[in-house]
Protein backbone atom coordinates (compact mmCIF):
# COMPACT_ATOMS: atom_id res chain seq x y z
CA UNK A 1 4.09 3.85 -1.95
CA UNK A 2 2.47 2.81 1.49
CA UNK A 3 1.48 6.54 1.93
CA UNK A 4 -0.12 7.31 -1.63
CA UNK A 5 -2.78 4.15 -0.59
CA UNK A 6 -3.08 5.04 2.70
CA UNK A 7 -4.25 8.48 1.84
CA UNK A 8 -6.90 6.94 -0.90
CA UNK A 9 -8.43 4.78 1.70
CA UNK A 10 -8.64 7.68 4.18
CA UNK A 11 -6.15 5.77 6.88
CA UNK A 12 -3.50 7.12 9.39
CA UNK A 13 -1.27 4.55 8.82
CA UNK A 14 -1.61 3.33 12.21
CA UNK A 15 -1.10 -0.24 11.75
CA UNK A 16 1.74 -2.84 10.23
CA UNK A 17 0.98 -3.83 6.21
CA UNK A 18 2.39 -5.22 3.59
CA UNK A 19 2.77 -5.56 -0.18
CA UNK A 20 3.33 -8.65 -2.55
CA UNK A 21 4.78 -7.63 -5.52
CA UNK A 22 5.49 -10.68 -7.62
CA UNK A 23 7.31 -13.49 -5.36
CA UNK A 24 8.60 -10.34 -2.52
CA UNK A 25 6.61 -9.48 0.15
CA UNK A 26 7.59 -5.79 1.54
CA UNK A 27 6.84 -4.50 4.72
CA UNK A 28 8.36 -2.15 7.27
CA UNK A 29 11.23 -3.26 8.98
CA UNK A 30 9.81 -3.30 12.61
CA UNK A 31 8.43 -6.22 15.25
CA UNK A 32 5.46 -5.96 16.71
CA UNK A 33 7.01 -6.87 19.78
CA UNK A 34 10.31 -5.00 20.73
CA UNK A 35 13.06 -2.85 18.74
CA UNK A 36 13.91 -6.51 16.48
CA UNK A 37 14.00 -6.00 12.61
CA UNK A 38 12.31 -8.28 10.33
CA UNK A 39 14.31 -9.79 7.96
CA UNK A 40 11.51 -12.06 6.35
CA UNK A 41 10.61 -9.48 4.05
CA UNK A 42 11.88 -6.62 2.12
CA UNK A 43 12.17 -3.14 3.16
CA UNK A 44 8.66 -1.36 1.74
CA UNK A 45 10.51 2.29 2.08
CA UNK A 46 13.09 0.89 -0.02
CA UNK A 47 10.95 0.50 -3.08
CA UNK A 48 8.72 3.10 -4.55
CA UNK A 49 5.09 3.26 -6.91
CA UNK A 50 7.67 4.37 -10.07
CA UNK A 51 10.24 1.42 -9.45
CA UNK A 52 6.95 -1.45 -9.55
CA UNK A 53 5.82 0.10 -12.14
CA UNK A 54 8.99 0.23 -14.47
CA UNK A 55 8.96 -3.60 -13.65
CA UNK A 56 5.99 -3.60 -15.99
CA UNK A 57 4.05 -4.70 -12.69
CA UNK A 58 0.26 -4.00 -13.09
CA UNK A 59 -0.96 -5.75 -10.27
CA UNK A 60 -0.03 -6.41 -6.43
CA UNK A 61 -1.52 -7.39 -3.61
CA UNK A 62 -1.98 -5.27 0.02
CA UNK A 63 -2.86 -6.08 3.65
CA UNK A 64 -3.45 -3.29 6.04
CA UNK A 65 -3.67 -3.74 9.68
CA UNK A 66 -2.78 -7.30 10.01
CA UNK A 67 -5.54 -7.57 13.27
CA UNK A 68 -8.14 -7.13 11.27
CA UNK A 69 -6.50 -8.03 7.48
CA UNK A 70 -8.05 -5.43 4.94
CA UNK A 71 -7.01 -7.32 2.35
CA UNK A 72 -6.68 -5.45 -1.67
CA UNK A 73 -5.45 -5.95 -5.05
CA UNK A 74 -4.19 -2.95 -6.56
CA UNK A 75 -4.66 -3.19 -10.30
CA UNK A 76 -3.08 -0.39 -12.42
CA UNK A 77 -5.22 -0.10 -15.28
CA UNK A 78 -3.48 3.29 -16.77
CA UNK A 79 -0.59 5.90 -16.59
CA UNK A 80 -1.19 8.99 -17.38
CA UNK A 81 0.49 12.16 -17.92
CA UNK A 82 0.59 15.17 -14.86
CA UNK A 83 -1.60 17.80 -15.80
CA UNK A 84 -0.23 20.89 -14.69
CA UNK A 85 -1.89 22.77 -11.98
CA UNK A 86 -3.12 19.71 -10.40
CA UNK A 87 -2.53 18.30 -7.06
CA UNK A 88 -1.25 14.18 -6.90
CA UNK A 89 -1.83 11.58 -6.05
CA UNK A 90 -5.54 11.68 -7.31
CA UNK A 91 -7.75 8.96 -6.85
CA UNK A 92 -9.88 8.44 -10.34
CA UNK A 93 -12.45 6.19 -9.63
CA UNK A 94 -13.84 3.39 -7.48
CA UNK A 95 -16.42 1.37 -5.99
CA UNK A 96 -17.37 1.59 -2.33
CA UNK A 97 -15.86 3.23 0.40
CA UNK A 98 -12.74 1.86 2.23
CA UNK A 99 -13.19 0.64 5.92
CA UNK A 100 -12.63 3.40 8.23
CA UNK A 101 -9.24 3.01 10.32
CA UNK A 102 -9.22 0.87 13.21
CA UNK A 103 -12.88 0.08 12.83
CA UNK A 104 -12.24 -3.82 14.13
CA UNK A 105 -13.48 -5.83 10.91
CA UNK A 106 -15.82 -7.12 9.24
């Protein structure tokens, strides 16, 4: 999941995030300091876009880079069907442009 948004916002993926889905807060299982695991949250490779979304989840939060907190909601506002011949994920629609990676804030 972390990699479909990361492409959308143009980022490398260069920094820790997270996802609240409901009450769980995923993440990946790595310190910032050291080899430790972090057992405070759940595993974000361990759940995928489909599984949240057969949950009937429409709406989750995400914080990229967690020096300079790009906060988002992700809303899903529609599933549609593949179209054959096309290349996915697709982004549809949006307003602005997303902060470009490691860019230090606001």
């Amino acid at each position: 999941m972390r990699y479909i948004i990361q492409d959308a916002l143009g980022w490398t993926n260069s920094h820790l995030h997270e996802f609240v889905i409901g009450q769980q807060c995923y993440a990946l299982h790595v310190s910032p300091i050291g080899d430790d695991v972090d057992t405070s949250r759940e595993d974000a490779d361990a759940v995928t876009l489909a599984e949240v979304l057969a949950r009937q989840i429409k709406r989750f939060g995400y914080t990229y880079d967690f020096g300079d907190s790009w906060d988002h909601v992700i809303n899903v506002e529609a599933l549609l069907p593949a179209e054959p011949d096309q290349h996915y994920p697709q982004c549809t629609g949006g307003a602005r442009t997303a902060p470009p990676e490691d860019c230090g804030g606001m």
